[in-house]
C-alpha atoms as a PDB file:
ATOM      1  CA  UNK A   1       0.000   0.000   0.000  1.00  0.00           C
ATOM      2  CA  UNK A   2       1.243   3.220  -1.180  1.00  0.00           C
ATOM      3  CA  UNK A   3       2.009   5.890   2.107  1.00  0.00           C
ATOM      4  CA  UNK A   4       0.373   9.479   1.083  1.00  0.00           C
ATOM      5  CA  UNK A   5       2.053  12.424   2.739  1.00  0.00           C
ATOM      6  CA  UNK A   6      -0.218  16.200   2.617  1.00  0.00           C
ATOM      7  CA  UNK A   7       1.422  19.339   3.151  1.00  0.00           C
ATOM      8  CA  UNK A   8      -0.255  22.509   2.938  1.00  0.00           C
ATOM      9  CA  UNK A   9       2.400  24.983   1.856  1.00  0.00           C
ATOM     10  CA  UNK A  10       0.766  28.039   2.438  1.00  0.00           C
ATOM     11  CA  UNK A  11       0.754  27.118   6.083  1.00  0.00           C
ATOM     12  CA  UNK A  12       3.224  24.692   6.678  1.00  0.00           C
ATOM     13  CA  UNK A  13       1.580  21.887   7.881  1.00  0.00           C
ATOM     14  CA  UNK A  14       3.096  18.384   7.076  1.00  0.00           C
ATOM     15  CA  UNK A  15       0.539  15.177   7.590  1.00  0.00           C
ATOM     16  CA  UNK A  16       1.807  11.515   7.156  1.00  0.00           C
ATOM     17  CA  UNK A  17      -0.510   8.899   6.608  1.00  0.00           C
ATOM     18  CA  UNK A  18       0.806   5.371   6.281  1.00  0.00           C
ATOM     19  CA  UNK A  19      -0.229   1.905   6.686  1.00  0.00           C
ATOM     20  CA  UNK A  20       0.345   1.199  10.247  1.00  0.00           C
ATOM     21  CA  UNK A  21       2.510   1.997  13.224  1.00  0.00           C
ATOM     22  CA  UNK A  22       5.218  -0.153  12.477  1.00  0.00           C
ATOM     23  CA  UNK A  23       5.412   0.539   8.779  1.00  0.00           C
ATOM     24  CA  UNK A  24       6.080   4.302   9.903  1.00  0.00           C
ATOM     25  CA  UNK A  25       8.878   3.901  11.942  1.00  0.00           C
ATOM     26  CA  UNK A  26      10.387   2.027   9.242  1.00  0.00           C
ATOM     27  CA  UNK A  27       9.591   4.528   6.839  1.00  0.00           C
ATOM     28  CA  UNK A  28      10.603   7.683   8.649  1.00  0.00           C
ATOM     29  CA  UNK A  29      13.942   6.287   9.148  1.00  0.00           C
ATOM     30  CA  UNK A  30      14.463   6.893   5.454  1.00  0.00           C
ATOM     31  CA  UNK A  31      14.322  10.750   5.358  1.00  0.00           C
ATOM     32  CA  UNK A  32      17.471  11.994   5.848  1.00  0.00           C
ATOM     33  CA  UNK A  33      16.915  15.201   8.775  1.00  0.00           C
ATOM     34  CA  UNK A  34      20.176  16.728   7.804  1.00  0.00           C
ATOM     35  CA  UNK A  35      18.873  17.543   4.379  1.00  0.00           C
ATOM     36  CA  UNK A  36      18.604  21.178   3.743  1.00  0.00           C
ATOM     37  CA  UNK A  37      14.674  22.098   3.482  1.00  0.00           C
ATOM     38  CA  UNK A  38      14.222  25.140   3.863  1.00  0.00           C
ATOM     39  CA  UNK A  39      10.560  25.304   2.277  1.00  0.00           C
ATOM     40  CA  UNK A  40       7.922  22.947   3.144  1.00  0.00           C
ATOM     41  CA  UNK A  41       8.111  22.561  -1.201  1.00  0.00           C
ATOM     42  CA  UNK A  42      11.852  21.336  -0.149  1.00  0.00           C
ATOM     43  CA  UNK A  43      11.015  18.720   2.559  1.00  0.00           C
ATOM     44  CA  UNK A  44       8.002  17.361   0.012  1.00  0.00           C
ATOM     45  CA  UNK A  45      10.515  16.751  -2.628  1.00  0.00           C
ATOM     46  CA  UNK A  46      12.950  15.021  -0.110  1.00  0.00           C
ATOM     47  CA  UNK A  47       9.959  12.448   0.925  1.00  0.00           C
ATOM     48  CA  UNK A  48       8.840  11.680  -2.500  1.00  0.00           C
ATOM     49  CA  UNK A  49      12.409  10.863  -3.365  1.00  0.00           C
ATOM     50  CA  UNK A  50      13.352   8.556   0.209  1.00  0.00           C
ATOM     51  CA  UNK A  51      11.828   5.529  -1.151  1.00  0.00           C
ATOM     52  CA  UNK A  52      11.197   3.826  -4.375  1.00  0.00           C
ATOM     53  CA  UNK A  53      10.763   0.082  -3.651  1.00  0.00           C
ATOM     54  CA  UNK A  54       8.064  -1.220  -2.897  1.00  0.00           C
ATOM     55  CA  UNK A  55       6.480   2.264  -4.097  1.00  0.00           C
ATOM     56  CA  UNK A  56       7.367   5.453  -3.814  1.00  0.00           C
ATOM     57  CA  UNK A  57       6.043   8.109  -1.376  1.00  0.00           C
ATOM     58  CA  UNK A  58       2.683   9.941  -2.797  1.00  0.00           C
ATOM     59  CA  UNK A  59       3.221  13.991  -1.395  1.00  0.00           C
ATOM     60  CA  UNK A  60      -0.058  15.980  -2.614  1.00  0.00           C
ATOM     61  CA  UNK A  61      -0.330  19.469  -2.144  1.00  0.00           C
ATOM     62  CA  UNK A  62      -3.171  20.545  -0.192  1.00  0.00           C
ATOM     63  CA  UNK A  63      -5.147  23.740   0.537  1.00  0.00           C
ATOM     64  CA  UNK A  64      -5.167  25.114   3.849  1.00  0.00           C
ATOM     65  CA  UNK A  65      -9.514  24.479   3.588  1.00  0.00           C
ATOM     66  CA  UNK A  66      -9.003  21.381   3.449  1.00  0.00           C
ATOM     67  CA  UNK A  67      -8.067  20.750   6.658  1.00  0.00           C
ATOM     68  CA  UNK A  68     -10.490  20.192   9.371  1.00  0.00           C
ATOM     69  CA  UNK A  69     -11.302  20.250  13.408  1.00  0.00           C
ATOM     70  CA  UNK A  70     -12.283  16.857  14.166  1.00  0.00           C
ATOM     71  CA  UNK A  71     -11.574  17.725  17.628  1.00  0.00           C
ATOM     72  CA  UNK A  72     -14.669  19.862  17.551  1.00  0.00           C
ATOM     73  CA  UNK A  73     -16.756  18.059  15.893  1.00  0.00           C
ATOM     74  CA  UNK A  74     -16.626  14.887  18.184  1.00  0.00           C
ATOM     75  CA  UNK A  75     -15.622  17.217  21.366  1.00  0.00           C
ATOM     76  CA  UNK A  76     -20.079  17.121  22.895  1.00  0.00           C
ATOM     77  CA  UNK A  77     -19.690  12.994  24.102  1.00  0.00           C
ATOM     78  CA  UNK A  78     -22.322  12.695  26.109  1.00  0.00           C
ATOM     79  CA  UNK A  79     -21.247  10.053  28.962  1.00  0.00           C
ATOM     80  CA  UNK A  80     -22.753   6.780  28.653  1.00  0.00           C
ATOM     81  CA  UNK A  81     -25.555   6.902  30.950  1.00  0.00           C
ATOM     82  CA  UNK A  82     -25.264   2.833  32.046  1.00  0.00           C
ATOM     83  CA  UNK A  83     -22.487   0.702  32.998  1.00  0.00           C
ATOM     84  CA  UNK A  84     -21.370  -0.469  29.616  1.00  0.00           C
ATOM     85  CA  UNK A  85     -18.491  -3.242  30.692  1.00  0.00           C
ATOM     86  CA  UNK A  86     -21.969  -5.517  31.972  1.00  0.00           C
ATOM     87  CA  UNK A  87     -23.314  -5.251  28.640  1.00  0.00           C
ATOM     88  CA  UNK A  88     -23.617  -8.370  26.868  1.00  0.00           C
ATOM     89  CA  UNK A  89     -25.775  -7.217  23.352  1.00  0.00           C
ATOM     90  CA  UNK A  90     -26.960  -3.386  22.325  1.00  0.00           C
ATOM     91  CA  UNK A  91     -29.695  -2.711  20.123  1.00  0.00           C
ATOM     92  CA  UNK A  92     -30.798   0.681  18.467  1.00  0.00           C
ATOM     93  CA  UNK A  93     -33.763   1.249  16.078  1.00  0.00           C
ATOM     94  CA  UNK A  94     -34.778   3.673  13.610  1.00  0.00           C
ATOM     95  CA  UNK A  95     -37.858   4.849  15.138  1.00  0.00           C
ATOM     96  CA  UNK A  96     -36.411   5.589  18.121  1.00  0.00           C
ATOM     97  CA  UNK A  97     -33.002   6.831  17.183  1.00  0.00           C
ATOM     98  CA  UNK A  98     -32.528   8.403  21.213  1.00  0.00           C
ATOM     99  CA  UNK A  99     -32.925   5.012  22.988  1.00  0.00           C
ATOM    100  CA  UNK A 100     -30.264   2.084  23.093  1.00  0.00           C
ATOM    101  CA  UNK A 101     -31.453  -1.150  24.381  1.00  0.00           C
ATOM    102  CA  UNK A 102     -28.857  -2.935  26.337  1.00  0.00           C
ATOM    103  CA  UNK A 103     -29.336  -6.275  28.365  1.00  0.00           C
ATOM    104  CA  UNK A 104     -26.889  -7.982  31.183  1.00  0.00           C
ATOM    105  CA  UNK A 105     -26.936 -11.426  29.624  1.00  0.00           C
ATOM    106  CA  UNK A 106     -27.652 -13.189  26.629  1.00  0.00           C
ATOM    107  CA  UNK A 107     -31.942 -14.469  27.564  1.00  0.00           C
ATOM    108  CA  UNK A 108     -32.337 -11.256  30.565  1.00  0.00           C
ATOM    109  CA  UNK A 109     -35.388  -8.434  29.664  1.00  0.00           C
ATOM    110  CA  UNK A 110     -33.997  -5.442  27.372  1.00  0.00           C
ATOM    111  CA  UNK A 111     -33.809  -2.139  29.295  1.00  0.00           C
ATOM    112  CA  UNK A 112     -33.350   1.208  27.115  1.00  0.00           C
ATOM    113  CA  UNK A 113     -31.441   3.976  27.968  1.00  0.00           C
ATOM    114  CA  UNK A 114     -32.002   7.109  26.804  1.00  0.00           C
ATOM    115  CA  UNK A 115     -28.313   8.619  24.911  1.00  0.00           C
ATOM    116  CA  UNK A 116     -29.296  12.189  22.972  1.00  0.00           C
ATOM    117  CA  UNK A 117     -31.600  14.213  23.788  1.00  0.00           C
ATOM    118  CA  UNK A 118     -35.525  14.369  22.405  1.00  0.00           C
ATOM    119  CA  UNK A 119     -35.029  18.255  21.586  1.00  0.00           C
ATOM    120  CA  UNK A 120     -31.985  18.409  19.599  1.00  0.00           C
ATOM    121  CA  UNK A 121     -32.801  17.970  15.592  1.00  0.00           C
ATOM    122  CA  UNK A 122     -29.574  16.874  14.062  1.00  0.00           C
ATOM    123  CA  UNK A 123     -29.572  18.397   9.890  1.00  0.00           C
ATOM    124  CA  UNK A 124     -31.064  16.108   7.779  1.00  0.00           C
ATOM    125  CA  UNK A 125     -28.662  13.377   5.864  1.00  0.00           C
ATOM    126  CA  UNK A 126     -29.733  10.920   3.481  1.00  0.00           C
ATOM    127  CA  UNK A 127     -27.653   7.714   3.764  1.00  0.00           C
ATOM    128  CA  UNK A 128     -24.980   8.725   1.617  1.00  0.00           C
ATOM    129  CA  UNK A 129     -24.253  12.253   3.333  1.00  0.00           C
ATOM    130  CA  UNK A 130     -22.656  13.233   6.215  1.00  0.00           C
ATOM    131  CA  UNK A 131     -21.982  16.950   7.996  1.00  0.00           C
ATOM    132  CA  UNK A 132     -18.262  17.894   7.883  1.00  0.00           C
ATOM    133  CA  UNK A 133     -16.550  19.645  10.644  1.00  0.00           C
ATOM    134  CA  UNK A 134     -15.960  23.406  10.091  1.00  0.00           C
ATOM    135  CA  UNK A 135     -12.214  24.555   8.804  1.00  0.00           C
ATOM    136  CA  UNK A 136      -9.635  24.161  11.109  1.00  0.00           C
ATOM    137  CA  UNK A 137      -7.964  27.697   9.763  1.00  0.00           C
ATOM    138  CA  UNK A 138     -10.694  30.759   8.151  1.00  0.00           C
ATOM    139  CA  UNK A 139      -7.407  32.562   7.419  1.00  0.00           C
ATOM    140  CA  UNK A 140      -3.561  31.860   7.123  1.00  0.00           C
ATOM    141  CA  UNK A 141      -2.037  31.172  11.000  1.00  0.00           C
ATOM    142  CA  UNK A 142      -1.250  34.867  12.046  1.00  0.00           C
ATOM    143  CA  UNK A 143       2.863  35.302  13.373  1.00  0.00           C
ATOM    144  CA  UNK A 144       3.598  37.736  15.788  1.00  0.00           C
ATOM    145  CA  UNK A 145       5.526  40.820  14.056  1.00  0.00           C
ATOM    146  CA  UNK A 146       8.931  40.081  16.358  1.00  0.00           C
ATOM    147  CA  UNK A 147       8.852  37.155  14.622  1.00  0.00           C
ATOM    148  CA  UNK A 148       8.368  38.107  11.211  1.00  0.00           C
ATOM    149  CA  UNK A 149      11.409  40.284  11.828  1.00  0.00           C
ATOM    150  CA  UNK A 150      13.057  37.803  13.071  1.00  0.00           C
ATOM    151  CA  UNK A 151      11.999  35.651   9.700  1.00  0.00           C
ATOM    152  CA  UNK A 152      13.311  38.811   7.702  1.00  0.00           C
ATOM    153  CA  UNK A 153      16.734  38.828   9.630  1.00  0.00           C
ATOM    154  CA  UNK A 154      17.886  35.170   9.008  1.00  0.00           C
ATOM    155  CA  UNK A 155      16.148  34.790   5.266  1.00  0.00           C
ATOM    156  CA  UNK A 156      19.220  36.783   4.101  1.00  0.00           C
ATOM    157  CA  UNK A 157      21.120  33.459   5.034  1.00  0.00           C
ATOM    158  CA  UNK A 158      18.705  31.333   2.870  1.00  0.00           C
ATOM    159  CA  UNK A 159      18.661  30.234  -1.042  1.00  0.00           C
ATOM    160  CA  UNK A 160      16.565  33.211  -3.271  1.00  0.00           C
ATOM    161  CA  UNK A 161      13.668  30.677  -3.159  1.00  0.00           C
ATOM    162  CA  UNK A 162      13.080  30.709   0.554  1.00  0.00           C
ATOM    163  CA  UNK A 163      13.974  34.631   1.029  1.00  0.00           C
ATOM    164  CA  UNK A 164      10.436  34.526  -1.285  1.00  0.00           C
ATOM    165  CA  UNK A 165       8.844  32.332   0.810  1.00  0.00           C
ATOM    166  CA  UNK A 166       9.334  34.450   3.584  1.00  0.00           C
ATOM    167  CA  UNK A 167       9.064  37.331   2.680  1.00  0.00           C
ATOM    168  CA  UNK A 168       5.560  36.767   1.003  1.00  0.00           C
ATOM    169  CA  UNK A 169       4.567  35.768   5.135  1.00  0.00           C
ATOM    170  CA  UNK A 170       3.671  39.144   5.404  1.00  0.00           C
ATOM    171  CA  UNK A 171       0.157  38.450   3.644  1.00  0.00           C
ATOM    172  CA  UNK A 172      -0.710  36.418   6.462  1.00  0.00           C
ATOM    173  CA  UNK A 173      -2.064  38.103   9.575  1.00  0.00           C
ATOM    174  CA  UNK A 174       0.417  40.358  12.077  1.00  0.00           C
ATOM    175  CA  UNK A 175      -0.300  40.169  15.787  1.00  0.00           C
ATOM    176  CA  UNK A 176       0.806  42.055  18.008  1.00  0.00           C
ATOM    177  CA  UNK A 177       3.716  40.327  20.432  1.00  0.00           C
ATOM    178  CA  UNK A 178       1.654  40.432  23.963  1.00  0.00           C
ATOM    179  CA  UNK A 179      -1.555  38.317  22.205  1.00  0.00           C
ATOM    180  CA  UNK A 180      -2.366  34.700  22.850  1.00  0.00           C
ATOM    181  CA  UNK A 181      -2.256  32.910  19.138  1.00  0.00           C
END
């Protein structure tokens, strides 16, 4: 299976996906960390190029929309309202999508439980649709100005590509140095 590896240049984000655990430390012993990167363009080219057998890395560019808060959008659990480690079978039925019917052991009486509440009206889906989470970013990640001079200062000792890079930083948002990112 073929590892994909995102990166969203305009904010320097870097996501690896890969097959499993194990195949990742295996794989991420490949890329070389003394190579100069100085671009998140740089370090994409150095992973597609770490390994060719048994396939090569897939890098894909990817906007900055496209990534999402999951944490958010699973964050209101409710907690289980009955001991679930008892539990021997669950049951849950259309027409009444609130109520879970649990039992203790395999022939005991079904008891429901009530898990969402009667008031809330989740958006209608058909079976094939799903909500997604809201962005993760509405705008580029803001950098505090001290730090964009700092960026300024030490691009001199970069290649012409990443003096660019850097410099073009100041489309993004300033903040001031005393706020909270």
């Amino acid at each position: 299976m073929p590892c994909r590896v995102n990166y969203c240049a305009s904010s320097n984000i870097l996501i690896v996906s890969l097959s499993s655990i194990h195949n990742c430390d295996r794989n991420m012993v490949l890329l070389n960390q003394r190579t100069r990167a100085e671009i998140p363009s740089d370090w994409a080219d150095h992973i597609a190029q770490a390994r060719r057998v048994p396939s090569p890395f897939i890098v894909e560019e990817c906007e900055q929309n496209l990534f999402r808060n999951w944490t958010l959008h699973f964050k209101p659990k409710p907690k289980c309202p009955f001991a679930s480690r008892p539990i021997r079978e669950l049951r849950v039925h259309d027409s009444y999508p609130h109520l879970i019917y649990h039992r203790d052991s395999y022939n005991g009486p079904w008891l429901s439980s009530v898990v969402a509440n009667k008031k809330y009206k989740a958006p209608k889906c058909t079976e094939t649709e799903f909500i997604h989470p809201t962005s993760l970013y509405e705008k580029l990640i803001p950098i505090s100005e001290a730090k964009y001079k700092d960026l300024q200062d030490l691009s001199k000792f970069c290649s012409e590509t990443a003096g660019v890079f850097y410099s073009g930083l100041s489309k993004g948002l300033l903040v001031d140095d005393d706020e909270d990112l």
